[in-house]
N, C-alpha and C. Protein backbone atom coordinates (compact mmCIF):
# COMPACT_ATOMS: atom_id res chain seq x y z
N UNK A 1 0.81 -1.19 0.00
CA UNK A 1 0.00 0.00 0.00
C UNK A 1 0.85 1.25 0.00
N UNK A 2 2.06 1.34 1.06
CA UNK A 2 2.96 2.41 0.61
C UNK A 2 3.49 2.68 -0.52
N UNK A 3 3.63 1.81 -1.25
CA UNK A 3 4.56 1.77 -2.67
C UNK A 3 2.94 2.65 -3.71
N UNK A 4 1.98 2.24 -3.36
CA UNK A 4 0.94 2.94 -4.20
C UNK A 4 0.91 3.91 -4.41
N UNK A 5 0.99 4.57 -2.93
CA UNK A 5 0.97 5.88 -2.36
C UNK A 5 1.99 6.72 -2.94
N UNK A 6 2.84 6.19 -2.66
CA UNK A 6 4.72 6.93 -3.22
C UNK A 6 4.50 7.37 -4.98
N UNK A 7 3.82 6.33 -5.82
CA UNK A 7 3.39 6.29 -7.02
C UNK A 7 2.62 7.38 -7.26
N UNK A 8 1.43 7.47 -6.42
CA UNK A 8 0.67 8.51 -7.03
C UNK A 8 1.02 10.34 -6.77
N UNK A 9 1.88 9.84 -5.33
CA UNK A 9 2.84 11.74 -5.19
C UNK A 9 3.71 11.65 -6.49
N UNK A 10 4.37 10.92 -7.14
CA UNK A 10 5.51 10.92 -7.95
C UNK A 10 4.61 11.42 -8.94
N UNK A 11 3.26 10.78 -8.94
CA UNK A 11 2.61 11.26 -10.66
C UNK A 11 1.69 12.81 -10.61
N UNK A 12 1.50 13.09 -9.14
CA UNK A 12 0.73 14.26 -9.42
C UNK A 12 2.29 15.09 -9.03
N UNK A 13 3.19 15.27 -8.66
CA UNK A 13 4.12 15.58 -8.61
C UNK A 13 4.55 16.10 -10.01
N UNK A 14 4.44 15.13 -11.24
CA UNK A 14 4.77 15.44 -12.49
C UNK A 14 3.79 15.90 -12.97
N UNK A 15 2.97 15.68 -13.23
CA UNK A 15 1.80 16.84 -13.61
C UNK A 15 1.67 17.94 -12.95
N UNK A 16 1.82 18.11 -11.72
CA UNK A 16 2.11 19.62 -11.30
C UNK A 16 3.66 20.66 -12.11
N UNK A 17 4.75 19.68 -12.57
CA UNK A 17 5.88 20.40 -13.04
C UNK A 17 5.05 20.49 -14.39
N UNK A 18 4.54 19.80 -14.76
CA UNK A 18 4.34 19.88 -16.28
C UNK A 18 3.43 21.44 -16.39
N UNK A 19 2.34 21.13 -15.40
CA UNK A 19 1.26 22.34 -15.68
C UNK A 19 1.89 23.87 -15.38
N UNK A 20 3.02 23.09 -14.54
CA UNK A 20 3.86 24.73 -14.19
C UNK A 20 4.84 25.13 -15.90
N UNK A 21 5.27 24.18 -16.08
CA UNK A 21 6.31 24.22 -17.14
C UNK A 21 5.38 24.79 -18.72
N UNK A 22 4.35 24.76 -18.59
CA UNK A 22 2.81 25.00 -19.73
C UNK A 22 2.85 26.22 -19.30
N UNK A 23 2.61 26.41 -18.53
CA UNK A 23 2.02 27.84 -17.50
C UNK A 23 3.37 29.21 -18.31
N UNK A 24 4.38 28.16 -18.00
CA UNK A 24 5.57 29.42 -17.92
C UNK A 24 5.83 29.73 -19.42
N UNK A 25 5.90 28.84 -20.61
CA UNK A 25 5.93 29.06 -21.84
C UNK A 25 4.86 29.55 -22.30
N UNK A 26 3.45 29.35 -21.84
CA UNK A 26 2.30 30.82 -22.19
C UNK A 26 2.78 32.06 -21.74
N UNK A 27 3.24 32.07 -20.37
CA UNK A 27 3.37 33.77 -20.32
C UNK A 27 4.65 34.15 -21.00
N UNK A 28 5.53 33.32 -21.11
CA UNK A 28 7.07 33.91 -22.43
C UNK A 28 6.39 34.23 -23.86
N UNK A 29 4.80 33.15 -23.89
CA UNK A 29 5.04 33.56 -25.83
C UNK A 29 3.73 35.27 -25.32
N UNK A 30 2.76 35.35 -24.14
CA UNK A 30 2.25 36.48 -24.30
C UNK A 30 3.01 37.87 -23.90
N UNK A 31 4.04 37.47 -23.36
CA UNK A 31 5.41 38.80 -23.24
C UNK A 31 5.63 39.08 -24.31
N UNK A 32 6.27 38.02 -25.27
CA UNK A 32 6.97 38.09 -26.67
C UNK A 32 5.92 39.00 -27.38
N UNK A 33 4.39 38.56 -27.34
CA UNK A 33 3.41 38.92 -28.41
C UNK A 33 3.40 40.16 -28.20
N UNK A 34 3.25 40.57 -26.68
CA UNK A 34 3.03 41.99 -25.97
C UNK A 34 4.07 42.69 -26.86
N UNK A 35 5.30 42.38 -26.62
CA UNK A 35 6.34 43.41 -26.70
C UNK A 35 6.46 43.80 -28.57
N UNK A 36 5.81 42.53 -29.01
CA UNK A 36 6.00 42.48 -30.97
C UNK A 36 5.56 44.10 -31.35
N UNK A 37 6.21 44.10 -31.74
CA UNK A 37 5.98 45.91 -33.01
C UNK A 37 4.68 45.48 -33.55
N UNK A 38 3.57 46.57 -33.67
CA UNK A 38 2.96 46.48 -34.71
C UNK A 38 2.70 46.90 -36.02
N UNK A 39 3.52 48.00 -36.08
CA UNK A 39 3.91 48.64 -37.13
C UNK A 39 5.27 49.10 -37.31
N UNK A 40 5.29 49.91 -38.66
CA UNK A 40 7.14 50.06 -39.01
C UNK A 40 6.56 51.34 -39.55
N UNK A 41 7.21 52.45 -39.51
CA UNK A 41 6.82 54.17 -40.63
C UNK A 41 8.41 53.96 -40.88
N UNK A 42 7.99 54.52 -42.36
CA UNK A 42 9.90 54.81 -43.15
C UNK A 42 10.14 55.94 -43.46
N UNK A 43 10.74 57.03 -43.17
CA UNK A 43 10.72 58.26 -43.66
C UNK A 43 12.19 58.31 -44.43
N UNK A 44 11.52 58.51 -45.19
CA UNK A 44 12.90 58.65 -46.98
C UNK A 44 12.57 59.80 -47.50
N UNK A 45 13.48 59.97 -48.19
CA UNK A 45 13.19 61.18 -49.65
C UNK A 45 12.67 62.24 -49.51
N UNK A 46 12.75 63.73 -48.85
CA UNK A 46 12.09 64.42 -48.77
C UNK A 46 10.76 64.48 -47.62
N UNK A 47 11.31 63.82 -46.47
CA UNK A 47 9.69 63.88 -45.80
C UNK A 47 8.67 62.92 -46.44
N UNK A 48 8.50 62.17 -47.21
CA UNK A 48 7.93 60.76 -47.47
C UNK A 48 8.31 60.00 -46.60
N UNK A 49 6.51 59.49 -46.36
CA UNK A 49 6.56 57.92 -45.60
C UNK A 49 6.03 57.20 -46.10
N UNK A 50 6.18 55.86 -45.67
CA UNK A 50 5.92 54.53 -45.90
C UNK A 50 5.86 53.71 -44.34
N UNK A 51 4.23 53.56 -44.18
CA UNK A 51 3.94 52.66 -43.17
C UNK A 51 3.17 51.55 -43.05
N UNK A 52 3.44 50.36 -42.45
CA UNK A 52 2.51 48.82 -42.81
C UNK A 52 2.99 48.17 -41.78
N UNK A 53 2.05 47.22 -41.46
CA UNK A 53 1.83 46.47 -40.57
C UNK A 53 3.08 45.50 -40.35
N UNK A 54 3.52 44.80 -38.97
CA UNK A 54 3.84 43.86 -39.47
C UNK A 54 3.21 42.53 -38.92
N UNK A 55 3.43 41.89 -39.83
CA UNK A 55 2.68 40.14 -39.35
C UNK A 55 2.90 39.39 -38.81
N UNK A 56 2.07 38.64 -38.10
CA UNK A 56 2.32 38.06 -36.52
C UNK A 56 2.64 37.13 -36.91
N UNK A 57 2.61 36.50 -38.27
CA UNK A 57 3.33 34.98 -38.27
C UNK A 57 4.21 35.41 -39.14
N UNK A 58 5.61 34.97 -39.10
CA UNK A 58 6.99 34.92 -39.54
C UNK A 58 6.60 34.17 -41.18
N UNK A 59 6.83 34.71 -42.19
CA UNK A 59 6.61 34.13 -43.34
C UNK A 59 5.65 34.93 -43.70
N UNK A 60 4.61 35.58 -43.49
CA UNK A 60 3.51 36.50 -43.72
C UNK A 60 4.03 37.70 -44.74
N UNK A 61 3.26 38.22 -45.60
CA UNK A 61 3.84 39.39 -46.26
C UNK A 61 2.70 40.24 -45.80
N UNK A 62 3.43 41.67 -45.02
CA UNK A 62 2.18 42.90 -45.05
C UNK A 62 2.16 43.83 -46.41
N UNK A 63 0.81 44.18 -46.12
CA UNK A 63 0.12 44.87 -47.27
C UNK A 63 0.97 46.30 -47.57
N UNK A 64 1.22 46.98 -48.00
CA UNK A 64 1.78 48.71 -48.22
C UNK A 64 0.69 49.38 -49.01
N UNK A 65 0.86 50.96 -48.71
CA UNK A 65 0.43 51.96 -49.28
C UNK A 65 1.09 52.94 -50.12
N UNK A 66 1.61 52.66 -51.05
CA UNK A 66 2.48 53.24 -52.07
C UNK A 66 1.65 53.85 -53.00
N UNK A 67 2.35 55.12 -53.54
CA UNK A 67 2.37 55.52 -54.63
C UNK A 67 1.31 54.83 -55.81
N UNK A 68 1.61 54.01 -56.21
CA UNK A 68 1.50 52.90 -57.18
C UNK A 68 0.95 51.25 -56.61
N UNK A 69 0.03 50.83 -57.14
CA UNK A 69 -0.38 49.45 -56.29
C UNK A 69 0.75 48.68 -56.36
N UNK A 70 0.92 48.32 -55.31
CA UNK A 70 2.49 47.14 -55.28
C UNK A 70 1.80 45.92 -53.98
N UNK A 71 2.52 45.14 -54.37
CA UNK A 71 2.79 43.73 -53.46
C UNK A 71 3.72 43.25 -53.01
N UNK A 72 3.53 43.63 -51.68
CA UNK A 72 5.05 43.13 -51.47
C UNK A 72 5.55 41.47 -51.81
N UNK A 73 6.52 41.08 -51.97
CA UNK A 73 6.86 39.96 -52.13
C UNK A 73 7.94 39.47 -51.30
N UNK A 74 8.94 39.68 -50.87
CA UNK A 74 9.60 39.40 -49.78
C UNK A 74 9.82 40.40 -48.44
N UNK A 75 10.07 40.04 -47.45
CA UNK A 75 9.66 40.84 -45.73
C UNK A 75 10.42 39.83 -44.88
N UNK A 76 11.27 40.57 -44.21
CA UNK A 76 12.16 39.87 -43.04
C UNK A 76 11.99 41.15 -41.64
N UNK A 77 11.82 41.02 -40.60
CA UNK A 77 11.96 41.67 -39.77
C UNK A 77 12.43 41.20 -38.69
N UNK A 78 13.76 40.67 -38.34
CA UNK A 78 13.99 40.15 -37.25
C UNK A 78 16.04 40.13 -37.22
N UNK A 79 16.47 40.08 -35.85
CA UNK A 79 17.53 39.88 -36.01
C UNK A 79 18.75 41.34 -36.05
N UNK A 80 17.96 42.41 -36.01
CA UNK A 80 17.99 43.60 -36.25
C UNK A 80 17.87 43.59 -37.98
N UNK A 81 17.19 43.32 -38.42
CA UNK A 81 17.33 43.74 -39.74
C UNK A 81 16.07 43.57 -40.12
N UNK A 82 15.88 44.74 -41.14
CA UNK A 82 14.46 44.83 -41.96
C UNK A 82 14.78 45.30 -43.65
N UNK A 83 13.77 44.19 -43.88
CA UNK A 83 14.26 43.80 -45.60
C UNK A 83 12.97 43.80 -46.25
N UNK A 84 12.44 45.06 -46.85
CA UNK A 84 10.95 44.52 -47.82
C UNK A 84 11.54 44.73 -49.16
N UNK A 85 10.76 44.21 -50.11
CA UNK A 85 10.89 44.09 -51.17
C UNK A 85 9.17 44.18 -51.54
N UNK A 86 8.95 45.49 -52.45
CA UNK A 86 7.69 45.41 -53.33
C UNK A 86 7.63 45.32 -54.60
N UNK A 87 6.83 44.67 -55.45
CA UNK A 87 6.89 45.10 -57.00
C UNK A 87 5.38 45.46 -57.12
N UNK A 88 5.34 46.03 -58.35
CA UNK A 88 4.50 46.15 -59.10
C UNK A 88 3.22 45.51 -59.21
N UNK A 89 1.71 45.69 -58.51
CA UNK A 89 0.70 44.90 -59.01
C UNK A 89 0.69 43.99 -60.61
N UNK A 90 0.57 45.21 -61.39
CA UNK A 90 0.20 45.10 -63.05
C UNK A 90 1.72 44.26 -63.65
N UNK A 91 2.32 44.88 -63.27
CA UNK A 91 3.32 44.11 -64.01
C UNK A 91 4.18 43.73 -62.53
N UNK A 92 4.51 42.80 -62.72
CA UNK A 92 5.04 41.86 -61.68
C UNK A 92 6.79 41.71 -61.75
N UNK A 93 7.47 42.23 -62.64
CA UNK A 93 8.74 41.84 -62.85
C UNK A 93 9.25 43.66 -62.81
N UNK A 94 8.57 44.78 -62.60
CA UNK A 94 8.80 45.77 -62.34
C UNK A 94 8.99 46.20 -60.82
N UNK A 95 10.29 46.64 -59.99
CA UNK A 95 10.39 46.95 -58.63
C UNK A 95 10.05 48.19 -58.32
N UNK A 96 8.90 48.18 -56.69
CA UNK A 96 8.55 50.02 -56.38
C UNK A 96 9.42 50.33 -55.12
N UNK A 97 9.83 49.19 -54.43
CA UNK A 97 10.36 50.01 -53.35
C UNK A 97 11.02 48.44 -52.59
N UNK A 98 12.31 49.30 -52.33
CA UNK A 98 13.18 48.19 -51.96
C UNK A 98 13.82 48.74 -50.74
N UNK A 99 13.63 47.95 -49.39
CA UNK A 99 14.00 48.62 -48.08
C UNK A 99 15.26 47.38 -47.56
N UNK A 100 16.01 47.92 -47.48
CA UNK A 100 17.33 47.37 -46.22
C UNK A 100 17.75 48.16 -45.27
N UNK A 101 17.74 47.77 -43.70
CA UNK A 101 17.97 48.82 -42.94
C UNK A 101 18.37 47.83 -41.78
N UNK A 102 18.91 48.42 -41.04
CA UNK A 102 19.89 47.39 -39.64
C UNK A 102 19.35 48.26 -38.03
N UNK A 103 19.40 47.98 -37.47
CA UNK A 103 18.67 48.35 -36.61
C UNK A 103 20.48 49.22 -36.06
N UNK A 104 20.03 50.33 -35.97
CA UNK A 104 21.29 51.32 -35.21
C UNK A 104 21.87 51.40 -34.09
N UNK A 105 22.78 50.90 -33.31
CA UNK A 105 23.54 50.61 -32.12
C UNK A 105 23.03 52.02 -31.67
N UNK A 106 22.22 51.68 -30.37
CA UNK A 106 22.16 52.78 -29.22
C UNK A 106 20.72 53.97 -29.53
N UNK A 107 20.10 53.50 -30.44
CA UNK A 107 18.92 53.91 -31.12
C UNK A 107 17.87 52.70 -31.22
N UNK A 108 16.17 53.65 -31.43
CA UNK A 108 15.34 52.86 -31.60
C UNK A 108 14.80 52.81 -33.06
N UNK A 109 16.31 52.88 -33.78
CA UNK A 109 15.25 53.23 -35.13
C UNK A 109 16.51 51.96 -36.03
N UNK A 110 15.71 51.92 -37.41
CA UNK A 110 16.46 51.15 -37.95
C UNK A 110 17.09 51.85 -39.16
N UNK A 111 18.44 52.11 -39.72
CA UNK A 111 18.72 52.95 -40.03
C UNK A 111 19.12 52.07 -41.74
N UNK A 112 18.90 52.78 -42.76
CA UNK A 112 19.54 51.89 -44.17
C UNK A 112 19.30 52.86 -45.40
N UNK A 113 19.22 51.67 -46.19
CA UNK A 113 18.66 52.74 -47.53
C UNK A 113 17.15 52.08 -48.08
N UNK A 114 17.17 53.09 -49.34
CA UNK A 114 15.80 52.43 -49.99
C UNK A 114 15.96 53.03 -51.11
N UNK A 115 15.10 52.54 -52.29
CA UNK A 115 15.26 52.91 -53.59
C UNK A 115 13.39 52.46 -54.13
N UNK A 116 12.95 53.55 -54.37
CA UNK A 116 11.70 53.50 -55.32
C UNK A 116 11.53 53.94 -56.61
N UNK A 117 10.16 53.40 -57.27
CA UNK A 117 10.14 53.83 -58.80
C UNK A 117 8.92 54.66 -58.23
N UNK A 118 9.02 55.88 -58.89
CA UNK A 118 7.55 56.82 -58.43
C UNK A 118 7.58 57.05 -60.09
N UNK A 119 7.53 56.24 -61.03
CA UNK A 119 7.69 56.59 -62.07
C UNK A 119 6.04 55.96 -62.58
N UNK A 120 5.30 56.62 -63.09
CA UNK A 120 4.35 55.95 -64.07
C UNK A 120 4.28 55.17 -65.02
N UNK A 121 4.19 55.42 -66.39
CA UNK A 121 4.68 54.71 -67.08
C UNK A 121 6.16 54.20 -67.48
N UNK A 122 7.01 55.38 -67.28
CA UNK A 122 7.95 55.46 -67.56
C UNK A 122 9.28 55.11 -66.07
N UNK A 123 10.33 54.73 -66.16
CA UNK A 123 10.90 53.82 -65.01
C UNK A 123 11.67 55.17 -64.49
N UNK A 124 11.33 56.13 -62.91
CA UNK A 124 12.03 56.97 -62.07
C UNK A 124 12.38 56.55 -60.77
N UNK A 125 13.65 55.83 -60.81
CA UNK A 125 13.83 55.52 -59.83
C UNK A 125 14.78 56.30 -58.93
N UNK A 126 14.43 56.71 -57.39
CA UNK A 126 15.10 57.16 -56.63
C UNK A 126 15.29 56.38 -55.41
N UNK A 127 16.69 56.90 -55.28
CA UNK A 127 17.63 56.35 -54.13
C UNK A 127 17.95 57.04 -52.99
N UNK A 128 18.17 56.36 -51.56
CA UNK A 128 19.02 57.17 -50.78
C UNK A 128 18.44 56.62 -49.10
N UNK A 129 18.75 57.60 -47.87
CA UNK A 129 18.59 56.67 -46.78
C UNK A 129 17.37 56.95 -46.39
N UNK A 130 17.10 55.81 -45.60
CA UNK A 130 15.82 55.90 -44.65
C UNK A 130 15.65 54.89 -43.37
N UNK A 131 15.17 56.02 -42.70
CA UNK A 131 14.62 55.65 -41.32
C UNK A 131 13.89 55.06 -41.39
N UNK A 132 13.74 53.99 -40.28
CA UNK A 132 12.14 53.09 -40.17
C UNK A 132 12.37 53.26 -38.24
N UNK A 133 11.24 53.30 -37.99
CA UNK A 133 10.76 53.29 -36.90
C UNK A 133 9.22 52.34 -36.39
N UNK A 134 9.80 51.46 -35.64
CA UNK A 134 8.44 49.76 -34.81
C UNK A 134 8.03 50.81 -33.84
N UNK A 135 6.88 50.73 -34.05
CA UNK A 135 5.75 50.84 -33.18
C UNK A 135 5.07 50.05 -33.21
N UNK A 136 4.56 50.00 -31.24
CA UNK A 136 3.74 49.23 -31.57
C UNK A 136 2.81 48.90 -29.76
């Protein structure tokens, strides 16, 4: 009968570490979620911005508000580094705005360049740096 006994502290014993060990990786991933940026603003070129969401699942592409309808097609935000890549709705092999930026030692901003086409029909592309700033 003791040996039963000893058995069943050992097993609610482990289900108590387990429910603690559950417990503690929910509140790490709702810290993580808490603290996630929800947005990015880019200020380039003259006082132009560029601001969009970013997405809660890793692999996700957010939407932009450009100039010109674009889609983004590639988006990295992690690691200190932020990387979008948009093209062109209509034509798909045409680029509107291309962001690389590193997050700045001792700052909350991410500091790089960018290059867009604000061109209509015709291909105007401009270059040079820009700020991005997570909010969120």
């Amino acid at each position: 009968m003791r040996r039963a006994g000893s058995l069943e502290a050992k097993s609610l014993g482990l289900k108590c570490a387990a429910i603690a060990g559950l417990a503690l990786v929910a509140a790490v991933d709702l810290a993580a979620a808490a603290g996630a940026p929800k947005s990015v603003t880019c200020s380039y070129l003259q006082g132009q911005e560029l601001t969009f969401p970013v997405p809660k699942k890793m692999g996700d592409l957010p939407p932009i508000d450009f100039d010109y309808p674009s889609k983004v097609t590639r988006f990295s935000f992690r690691d200190g580094n932020l990387l979008l890549v948009a093209m062109d709705e209509s034509d798909e092999s045409r680029v509107r705005v291309v962001i690389s930026a590193q997050r700045a030692k001792g700052k909350a901003s991410y500091d790089g360049q960018i290059l867009v086409d604000q061109g209509g029909h015709q291909l105007q592309l401009d270059n040079g740096p820009v700020v991005c700033k997570a909010k969120g």
